[in-house]
Protein backbone atom coordinates (compact mmCIF):
# COMPACT_ATOMS: atom_id res chain seq x y z
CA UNK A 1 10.37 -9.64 -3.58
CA UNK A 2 9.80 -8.22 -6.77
CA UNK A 3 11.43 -5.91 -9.38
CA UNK A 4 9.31 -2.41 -9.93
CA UNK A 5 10.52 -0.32 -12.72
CA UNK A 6 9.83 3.62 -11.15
CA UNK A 7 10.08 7.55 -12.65
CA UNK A 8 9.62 10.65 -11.99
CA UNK A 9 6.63 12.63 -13.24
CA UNK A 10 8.28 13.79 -16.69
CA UNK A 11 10.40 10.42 -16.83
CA UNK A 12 13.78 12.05 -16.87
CA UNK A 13 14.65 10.06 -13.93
CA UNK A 14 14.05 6.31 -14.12
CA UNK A 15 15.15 3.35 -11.64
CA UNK A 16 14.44 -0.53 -10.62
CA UNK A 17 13.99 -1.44 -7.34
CA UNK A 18 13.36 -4.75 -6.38
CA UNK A 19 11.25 -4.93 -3.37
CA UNK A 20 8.27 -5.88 -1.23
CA UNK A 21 4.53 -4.00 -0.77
CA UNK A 22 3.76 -5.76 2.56
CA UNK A 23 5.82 -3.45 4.43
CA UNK A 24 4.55 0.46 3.74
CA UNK A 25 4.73 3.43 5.66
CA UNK A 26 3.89 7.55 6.13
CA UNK A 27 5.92 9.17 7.92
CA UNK A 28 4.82 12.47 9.98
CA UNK A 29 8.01 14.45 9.74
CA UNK A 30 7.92 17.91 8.83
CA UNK A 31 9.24 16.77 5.18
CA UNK A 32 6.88 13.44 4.82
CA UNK A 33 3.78 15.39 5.95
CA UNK A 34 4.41 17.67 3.01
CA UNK A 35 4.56 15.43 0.10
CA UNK A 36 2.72 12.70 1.50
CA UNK A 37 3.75 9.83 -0.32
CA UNK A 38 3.37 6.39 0.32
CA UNK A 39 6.88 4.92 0.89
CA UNK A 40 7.98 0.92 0.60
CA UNK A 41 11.31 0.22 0.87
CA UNK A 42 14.35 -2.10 -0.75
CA UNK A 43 18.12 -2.49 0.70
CA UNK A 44 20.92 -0.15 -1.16
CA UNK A 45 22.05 -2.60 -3.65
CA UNK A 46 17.91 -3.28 -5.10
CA UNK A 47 17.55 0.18 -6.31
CA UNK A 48 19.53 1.37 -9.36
CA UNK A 49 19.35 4.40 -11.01
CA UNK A 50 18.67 3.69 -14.36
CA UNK A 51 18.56 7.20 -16.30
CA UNK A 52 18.98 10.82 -14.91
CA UNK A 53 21.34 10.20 -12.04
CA UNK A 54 22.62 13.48 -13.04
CA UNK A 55 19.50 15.08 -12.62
CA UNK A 56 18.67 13.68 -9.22
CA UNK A 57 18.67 16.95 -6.19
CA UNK A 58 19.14 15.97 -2.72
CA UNK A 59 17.87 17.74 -0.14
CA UNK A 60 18.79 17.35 3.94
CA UNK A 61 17.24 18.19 6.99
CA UNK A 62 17.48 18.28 10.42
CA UNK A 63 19.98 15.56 11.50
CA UNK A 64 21.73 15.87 7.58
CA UNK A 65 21.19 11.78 7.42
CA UNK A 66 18.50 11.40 5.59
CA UNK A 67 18.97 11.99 1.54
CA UNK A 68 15.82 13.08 -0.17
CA UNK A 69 16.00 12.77 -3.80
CA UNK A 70 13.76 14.63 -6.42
CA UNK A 71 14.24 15.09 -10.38
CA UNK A 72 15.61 18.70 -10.85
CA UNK A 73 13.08 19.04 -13.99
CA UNK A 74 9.43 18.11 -12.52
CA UNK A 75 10.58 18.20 -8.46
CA UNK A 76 8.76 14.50 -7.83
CA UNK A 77 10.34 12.92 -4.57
CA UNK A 78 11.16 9.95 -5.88
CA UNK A 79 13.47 7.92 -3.18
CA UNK A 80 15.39 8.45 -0.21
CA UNK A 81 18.43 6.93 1.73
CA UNK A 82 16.61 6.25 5.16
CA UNK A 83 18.21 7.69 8.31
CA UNK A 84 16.89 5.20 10.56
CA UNK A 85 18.37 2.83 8.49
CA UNK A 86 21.28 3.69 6.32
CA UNK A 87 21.60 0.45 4.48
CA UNK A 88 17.74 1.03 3.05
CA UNK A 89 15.67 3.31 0.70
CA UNK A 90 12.28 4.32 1.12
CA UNK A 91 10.86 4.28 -2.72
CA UNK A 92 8.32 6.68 -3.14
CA UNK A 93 5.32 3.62 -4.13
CA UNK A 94 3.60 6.50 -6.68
CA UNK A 95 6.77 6.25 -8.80
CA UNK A 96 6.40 2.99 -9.54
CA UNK A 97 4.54 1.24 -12.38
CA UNK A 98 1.70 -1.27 -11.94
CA UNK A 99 1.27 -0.63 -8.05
CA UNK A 100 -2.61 0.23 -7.04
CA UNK A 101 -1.59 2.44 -3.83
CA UNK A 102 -5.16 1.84 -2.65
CA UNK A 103 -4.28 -1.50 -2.14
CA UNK A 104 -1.78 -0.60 0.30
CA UNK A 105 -1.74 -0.05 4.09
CA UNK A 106 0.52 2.00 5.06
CA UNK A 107 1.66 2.27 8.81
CA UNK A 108 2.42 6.12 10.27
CA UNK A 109 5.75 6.13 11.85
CA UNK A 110 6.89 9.05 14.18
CA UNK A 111 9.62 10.92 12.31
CA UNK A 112 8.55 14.03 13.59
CA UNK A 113 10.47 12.64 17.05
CA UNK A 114 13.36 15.63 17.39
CA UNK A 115 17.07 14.22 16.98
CA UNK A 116 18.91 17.42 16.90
């Protein structure tokens, strides 16, 4: 594990997450499809907001479990509270400094699976 220091494209929003990179994953959801990011992710109590919690939107979907979060200024996805497990984030790995994505491998997981 390591700690990442992360933002948002216009830095309004910044966070720590400590973490791995040998785990990473896309996801083919409807949402994940869309924005496309690269996502790693940390238990609940490694990620802490550091500045703009107050400018953090959430958005929900489908089953309403899943919390997406974006900065309200420049709309970057930055993190989200996992549905498939509620205890984790998924980081979006772009927001983070120092990480070469091309060095990553993400695995596809099936998110698109209905729930409802």
């Amino acid at each position: 594990m390591q700690r990442y220091h992360g933002s948002c494209h216009c830095g309004c929003v910044t966070f720590t997450a400590n973490l791995s990179l040998d785990y990473s994953a896309r996801c083919d959801c409807s949402m994940c499809r869309r924005h496309g990011a690269i996502m790693v992710r940390c238990d609940q109590n490694d990620l802490a907001i550091e500045s703009g919690k107050d400018l953090l939107s959430e958005y929900r979907f489908n089953t309403n479990v899943a919390i997406h979060y974006f900065c309200s200024r420049c709309g970057i996805y930055t993190f989200h509270k996992m549905r498939k497990f509620p205890d984790k984030y998924a980081v979006n790995a772009g927001c983070l400094d120092g990480v070469d994505l091309s060095a990553l491998h993400p695995v596809l997981i099936e998110g698109a699976i209905n729930y409802s």
